[in-house]
PDB file of N, CA and C in Angstrom:
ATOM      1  N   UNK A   1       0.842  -1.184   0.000  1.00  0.00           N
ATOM      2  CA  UNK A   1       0.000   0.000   0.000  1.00  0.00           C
ATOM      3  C   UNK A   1       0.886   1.246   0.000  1.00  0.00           C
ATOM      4  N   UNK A   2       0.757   2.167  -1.046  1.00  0.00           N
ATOM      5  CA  UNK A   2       1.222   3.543  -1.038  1.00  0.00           C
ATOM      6  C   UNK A   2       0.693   4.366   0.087  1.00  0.00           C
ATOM      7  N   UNK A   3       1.770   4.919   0.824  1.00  0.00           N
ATOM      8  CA  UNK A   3       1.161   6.215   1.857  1.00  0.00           C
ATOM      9  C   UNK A   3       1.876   7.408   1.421  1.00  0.00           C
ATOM     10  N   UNK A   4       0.892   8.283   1.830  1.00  0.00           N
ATOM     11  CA  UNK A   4       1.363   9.681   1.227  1.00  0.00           C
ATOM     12  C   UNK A   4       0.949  10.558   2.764  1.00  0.00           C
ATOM     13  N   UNK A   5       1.554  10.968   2.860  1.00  0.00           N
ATOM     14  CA  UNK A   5       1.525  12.471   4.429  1.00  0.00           C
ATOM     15  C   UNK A   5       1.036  13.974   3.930  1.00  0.00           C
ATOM     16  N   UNK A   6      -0.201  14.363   4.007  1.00  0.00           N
ATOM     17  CA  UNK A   6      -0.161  15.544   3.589  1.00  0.00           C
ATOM     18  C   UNK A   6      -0.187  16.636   4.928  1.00  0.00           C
ATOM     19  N   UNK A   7       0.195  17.949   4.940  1.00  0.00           N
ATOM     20  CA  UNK A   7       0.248  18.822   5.938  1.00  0.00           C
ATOM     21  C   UNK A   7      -0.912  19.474   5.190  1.00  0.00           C
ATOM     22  N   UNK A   8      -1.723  19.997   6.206  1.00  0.00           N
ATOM     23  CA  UNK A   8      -3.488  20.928   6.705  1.00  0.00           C
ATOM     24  C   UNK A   8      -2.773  22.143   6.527  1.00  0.00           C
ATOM     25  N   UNK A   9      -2.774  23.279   5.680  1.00  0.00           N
ATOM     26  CA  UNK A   9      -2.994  23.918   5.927  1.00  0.00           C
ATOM     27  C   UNK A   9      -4.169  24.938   6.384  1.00  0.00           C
ATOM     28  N   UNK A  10      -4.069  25.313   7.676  1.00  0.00           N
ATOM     29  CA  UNK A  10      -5.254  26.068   8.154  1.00  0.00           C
ATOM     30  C   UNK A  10      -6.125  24.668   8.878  1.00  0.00           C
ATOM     31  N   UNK A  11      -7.407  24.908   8.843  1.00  0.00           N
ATOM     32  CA  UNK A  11      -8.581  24.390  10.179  1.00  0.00           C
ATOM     33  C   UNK A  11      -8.384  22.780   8.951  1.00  0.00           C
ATOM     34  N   UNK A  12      -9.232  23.263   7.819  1.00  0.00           N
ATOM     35  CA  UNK A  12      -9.283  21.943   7.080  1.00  0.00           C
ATOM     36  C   UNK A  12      -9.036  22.003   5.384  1.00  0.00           C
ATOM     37  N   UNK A  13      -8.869  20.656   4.993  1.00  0.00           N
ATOM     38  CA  UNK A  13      -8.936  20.984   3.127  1.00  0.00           C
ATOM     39  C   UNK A  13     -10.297  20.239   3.001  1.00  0.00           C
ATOM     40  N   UNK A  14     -10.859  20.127   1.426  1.00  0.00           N
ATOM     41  CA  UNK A  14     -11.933  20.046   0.999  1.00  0.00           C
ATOM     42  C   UNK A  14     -11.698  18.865   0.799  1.00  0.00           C
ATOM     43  N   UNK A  15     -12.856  17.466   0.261  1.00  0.00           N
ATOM     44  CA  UNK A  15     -11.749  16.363   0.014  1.00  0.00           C
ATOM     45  C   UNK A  15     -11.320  16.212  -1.624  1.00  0.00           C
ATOM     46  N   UNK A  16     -12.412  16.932  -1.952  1.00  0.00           N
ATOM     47  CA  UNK A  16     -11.517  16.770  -3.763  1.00  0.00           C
ATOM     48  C   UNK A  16     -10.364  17.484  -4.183  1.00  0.00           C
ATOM     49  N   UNK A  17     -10.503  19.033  -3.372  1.00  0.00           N
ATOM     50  CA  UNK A  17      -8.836  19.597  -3.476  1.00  0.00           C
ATOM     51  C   UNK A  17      -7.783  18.808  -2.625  1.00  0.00           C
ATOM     52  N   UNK A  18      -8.092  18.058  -1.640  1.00  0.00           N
ATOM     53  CA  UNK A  18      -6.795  17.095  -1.055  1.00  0.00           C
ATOM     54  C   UNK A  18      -6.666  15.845  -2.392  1.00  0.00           C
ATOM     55  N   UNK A  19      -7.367  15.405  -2.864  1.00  0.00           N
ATOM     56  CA  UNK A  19      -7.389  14.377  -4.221  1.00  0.00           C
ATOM     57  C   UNK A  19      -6.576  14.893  -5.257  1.00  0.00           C
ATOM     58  N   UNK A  20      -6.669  16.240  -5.492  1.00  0.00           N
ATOM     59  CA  UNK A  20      -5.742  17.231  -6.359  1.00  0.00           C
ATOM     60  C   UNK A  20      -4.559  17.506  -5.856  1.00  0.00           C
ATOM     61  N   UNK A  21      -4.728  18.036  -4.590  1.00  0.00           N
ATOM     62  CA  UNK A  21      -3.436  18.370  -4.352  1.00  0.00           C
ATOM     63  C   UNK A  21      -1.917  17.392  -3.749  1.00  0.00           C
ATOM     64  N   UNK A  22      -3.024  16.022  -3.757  1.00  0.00           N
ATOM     65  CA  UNK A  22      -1.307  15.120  -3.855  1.00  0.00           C
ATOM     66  C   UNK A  22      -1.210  14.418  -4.903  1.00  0.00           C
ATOM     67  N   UNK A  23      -2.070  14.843  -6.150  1.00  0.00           N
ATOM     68  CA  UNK A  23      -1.514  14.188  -7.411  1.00  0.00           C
ATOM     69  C   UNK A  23      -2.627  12.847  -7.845  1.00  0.00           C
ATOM     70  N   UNK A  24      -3.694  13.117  -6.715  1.00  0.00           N
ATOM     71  CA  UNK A  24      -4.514  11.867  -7.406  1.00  0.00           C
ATOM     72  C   UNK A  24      -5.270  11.911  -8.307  1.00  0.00           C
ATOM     73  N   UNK A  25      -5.842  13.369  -8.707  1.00  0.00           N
ATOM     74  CA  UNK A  25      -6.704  13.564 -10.432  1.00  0.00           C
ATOM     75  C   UNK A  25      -5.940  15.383 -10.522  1.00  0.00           C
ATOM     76  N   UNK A  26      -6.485  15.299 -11.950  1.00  0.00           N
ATOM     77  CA  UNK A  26      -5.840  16.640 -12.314  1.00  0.00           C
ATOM     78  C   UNK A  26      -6.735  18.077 -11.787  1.00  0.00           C
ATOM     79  N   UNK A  27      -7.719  17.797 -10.936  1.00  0.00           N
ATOM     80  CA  UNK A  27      -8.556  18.936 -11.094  1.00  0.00           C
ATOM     81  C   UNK A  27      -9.525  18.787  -9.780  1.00  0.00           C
ATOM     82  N   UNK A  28     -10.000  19.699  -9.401  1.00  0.00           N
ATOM     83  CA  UNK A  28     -11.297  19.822  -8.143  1.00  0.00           C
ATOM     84  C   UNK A  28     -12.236  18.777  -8.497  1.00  0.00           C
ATOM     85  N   UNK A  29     -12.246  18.989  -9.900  1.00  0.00           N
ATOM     86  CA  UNK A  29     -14.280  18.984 -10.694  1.00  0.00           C
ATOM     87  C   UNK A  29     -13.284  17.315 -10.480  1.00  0.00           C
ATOM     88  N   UNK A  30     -12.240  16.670 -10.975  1.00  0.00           N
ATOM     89  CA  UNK A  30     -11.898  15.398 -11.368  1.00  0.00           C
ATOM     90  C   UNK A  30     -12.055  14.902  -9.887  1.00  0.00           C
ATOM     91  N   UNK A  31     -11.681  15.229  -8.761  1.00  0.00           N
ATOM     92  CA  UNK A  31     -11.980  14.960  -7.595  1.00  0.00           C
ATOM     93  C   UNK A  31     -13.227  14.273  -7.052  1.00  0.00           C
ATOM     94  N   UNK A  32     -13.951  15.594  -7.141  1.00  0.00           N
ATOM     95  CA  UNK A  32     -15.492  14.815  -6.973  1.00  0.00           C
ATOM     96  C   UNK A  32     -16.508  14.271  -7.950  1.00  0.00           C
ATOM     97  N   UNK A  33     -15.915  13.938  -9.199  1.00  0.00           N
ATOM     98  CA  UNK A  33     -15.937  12.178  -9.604  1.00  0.00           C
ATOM     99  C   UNK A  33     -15.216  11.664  -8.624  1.00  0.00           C
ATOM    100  N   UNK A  34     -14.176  11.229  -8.840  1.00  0.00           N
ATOM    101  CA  UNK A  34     -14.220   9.946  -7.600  1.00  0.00           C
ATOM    102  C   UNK A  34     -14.217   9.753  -6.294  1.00  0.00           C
ATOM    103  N   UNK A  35     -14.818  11.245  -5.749  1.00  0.00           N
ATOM    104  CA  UNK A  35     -15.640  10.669  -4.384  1.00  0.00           C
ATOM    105  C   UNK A  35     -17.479  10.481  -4.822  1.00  0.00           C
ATOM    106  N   UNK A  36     -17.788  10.852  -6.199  1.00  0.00           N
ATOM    107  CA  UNK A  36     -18.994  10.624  -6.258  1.00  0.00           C
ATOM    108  C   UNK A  36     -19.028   9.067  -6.794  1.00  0.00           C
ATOM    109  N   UNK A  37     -17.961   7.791  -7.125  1.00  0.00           N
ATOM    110  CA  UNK A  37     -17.951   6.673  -7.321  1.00  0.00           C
ATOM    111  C   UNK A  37     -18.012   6.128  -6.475  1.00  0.00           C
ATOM    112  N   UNK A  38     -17.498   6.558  -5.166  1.00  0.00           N
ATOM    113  CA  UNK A  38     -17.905   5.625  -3.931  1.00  0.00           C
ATOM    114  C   UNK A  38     -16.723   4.931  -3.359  1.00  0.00           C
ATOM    115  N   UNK A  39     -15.541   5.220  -4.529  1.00  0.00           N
ATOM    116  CA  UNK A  39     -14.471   4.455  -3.609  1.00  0.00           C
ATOM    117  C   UNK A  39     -13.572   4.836  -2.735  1.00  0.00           C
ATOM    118  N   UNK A  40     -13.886   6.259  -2.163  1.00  0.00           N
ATOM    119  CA  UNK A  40     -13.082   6.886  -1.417  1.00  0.00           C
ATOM    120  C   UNK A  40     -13.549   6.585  -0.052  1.00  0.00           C
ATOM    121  N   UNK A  41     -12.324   6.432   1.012  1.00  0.00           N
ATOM    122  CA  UNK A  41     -13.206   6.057   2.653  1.00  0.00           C
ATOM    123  C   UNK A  41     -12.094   7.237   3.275  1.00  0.00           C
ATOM    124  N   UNK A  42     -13.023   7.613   4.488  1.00  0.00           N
ATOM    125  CA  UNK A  42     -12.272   8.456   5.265  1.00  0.00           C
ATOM    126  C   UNK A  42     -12.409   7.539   6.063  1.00  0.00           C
ATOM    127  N   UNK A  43     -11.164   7.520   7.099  1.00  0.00           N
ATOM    128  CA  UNK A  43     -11.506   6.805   8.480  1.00  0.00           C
ATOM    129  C   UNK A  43     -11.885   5.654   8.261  1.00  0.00           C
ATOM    130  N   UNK A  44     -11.958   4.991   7.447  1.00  0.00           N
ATOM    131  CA  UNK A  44     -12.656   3.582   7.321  1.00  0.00           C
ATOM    132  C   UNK A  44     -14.280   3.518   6.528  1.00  0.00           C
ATOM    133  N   UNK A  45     -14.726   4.701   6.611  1.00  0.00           N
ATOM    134  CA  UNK A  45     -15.928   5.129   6.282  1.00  0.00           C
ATOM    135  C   UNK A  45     -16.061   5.208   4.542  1.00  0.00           C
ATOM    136  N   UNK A  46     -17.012   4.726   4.233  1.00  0.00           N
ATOM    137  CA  UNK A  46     -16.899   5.375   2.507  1.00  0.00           C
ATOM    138  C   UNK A  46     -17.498   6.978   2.642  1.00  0.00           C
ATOM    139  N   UNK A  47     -17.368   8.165   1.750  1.00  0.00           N
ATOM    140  CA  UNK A  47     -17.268   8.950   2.503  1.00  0.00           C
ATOM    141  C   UNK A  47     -18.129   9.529   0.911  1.00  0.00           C
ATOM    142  N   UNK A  48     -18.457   9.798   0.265  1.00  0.00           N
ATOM    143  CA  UNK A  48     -19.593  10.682  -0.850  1.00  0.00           C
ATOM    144  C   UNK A  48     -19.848  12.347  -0.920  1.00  0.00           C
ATOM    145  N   UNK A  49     -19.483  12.944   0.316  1.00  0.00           N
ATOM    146  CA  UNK A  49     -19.444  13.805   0.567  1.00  0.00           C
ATOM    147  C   UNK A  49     -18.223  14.899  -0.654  1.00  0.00           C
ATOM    148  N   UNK A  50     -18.240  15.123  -2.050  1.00  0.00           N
ATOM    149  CA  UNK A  50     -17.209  16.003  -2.280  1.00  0.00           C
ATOM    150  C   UNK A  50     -16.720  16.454  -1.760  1.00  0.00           C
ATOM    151  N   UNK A  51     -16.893  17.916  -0.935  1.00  0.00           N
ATOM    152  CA  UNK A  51     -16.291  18.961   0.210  1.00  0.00           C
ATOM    153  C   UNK A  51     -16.122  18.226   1.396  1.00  0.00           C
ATOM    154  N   UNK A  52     -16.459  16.862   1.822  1.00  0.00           N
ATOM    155  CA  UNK A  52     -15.994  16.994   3.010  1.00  0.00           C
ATOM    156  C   UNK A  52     -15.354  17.328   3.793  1.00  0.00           C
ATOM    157  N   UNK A  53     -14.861  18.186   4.831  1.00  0.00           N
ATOM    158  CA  UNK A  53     -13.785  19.100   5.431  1.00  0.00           C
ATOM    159  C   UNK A  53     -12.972  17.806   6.103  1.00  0.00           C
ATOM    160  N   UNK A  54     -11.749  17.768   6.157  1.00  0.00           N
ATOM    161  CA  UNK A  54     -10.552  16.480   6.217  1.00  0.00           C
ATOM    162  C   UNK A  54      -9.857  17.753   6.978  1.00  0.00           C
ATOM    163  N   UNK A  55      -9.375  17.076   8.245  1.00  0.00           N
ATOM    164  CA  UNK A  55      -8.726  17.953   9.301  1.00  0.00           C
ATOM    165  C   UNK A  55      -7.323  16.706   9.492  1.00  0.00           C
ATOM    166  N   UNK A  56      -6.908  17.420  10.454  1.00  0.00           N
ATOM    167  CA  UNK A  56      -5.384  16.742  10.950  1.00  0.00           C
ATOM    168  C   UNK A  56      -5.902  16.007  11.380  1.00  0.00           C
ATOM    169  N   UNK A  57      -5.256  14.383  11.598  1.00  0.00           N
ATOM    170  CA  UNK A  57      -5.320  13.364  12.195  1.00  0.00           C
ATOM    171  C   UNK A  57      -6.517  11.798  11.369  1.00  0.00           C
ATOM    172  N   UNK A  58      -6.854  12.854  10.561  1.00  0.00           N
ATOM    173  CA  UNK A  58      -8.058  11.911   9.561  1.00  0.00           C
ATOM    174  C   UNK A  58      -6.950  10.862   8.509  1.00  0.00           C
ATOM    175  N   UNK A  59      -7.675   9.956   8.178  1.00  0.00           N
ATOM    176  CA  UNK A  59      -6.881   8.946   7.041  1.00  0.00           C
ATOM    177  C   UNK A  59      -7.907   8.835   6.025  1.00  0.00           C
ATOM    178  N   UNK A  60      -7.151   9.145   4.726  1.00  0.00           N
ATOM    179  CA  UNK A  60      -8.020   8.997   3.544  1.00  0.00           C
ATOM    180  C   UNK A  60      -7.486   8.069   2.408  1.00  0.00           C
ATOM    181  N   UNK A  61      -8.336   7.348   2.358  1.00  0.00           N
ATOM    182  CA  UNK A  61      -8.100   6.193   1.419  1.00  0.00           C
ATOM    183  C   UNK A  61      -8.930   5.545  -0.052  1.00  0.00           C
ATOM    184  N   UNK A  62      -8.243   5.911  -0.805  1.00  0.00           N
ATOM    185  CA  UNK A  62      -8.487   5.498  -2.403  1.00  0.00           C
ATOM    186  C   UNK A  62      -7.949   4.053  -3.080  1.00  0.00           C
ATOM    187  N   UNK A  63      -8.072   3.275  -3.100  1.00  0.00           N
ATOM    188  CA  UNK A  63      -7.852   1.872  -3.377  1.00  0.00           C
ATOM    189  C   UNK A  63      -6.885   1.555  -2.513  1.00  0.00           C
ATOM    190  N   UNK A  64      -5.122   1.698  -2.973  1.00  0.00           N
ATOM    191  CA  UNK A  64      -4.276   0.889  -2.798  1.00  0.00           C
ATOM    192  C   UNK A  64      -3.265   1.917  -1.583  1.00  0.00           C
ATOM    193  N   UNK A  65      -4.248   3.077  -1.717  1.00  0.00           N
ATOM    194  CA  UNK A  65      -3.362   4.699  -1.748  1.00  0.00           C
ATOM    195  C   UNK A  65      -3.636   4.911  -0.249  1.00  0.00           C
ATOM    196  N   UNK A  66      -3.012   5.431   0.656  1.00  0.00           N
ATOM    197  CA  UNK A  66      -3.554   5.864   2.092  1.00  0.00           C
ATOM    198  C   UNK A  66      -3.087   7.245   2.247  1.00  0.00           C
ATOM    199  N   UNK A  67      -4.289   8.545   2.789  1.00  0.00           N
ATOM    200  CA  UNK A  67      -3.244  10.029   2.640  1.00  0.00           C
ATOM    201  C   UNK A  67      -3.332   9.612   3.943  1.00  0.00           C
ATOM    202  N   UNK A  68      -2.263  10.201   4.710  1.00  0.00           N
ATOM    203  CA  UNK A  68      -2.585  10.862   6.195  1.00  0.00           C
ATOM    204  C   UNK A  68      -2.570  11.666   6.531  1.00  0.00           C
ATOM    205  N   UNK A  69      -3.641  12.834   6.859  1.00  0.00           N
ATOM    206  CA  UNK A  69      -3.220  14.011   7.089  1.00  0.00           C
ATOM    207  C   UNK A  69      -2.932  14.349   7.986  1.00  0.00           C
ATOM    208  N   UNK A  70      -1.566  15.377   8.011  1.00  0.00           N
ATOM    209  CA  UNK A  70      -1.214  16.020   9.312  1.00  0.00           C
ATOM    210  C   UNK A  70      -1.312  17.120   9.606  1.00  0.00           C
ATOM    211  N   UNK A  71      -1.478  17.692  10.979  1.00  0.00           N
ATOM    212  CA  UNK A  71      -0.893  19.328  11.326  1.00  0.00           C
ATOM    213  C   UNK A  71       0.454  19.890  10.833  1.00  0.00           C
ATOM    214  N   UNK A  72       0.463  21.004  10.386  1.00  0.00           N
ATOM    215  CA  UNK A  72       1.142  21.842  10.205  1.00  0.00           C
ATOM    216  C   UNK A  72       1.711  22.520  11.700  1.00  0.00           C
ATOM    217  N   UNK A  73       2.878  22.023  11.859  1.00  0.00           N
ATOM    218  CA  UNK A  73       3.574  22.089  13.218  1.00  0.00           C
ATOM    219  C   UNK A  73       3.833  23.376  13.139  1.00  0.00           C
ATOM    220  N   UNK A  74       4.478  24.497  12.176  1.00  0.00           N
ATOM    221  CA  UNK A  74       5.029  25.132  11.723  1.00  0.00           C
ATOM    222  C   UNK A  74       4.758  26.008  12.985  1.00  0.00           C
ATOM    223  N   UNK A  75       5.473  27.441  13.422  1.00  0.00           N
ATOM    224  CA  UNK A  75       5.116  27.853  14.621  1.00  0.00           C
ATOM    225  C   UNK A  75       3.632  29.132  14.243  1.00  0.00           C
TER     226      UNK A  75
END
């Protein structure tokens, strides 16, 4: 299984711009296609929600792929 670590910037990301922004489709709109297919799980959860807000400490998972998102320690 591929893991990927992304850092939050701010409270939360959306979940189709986190899908974009580590390289898993080219675009927002390409995003939510594939949380509107059903194979995306947050937390274990299948998750349908496009925007769902994804905060630090959440795990998001697309087939083979695991993100983890983290806090931004930064001061």
């Amino acid at each position: 299984m591929q893991e990927i670590s992304f850092i939050v910037e701010g409270e939360y990301v959306e979940l189709n711009q986190l899908l974009k922004l580590v390289g898993l489709c080219d675009s927002g709109g390409a995003g939510k296609v594939i949380v509107a297919s059903g194979d995306v799980r947050v937390d274990g959860e299948q998750e349908l929600r496009k925007t769902a807000k994804i905060r630090a400490g959440q795990v998001v998972q697309l087939g083979n792929i695991k993100i983890q998102v983290l806090e931004n320690q930064a001061p």
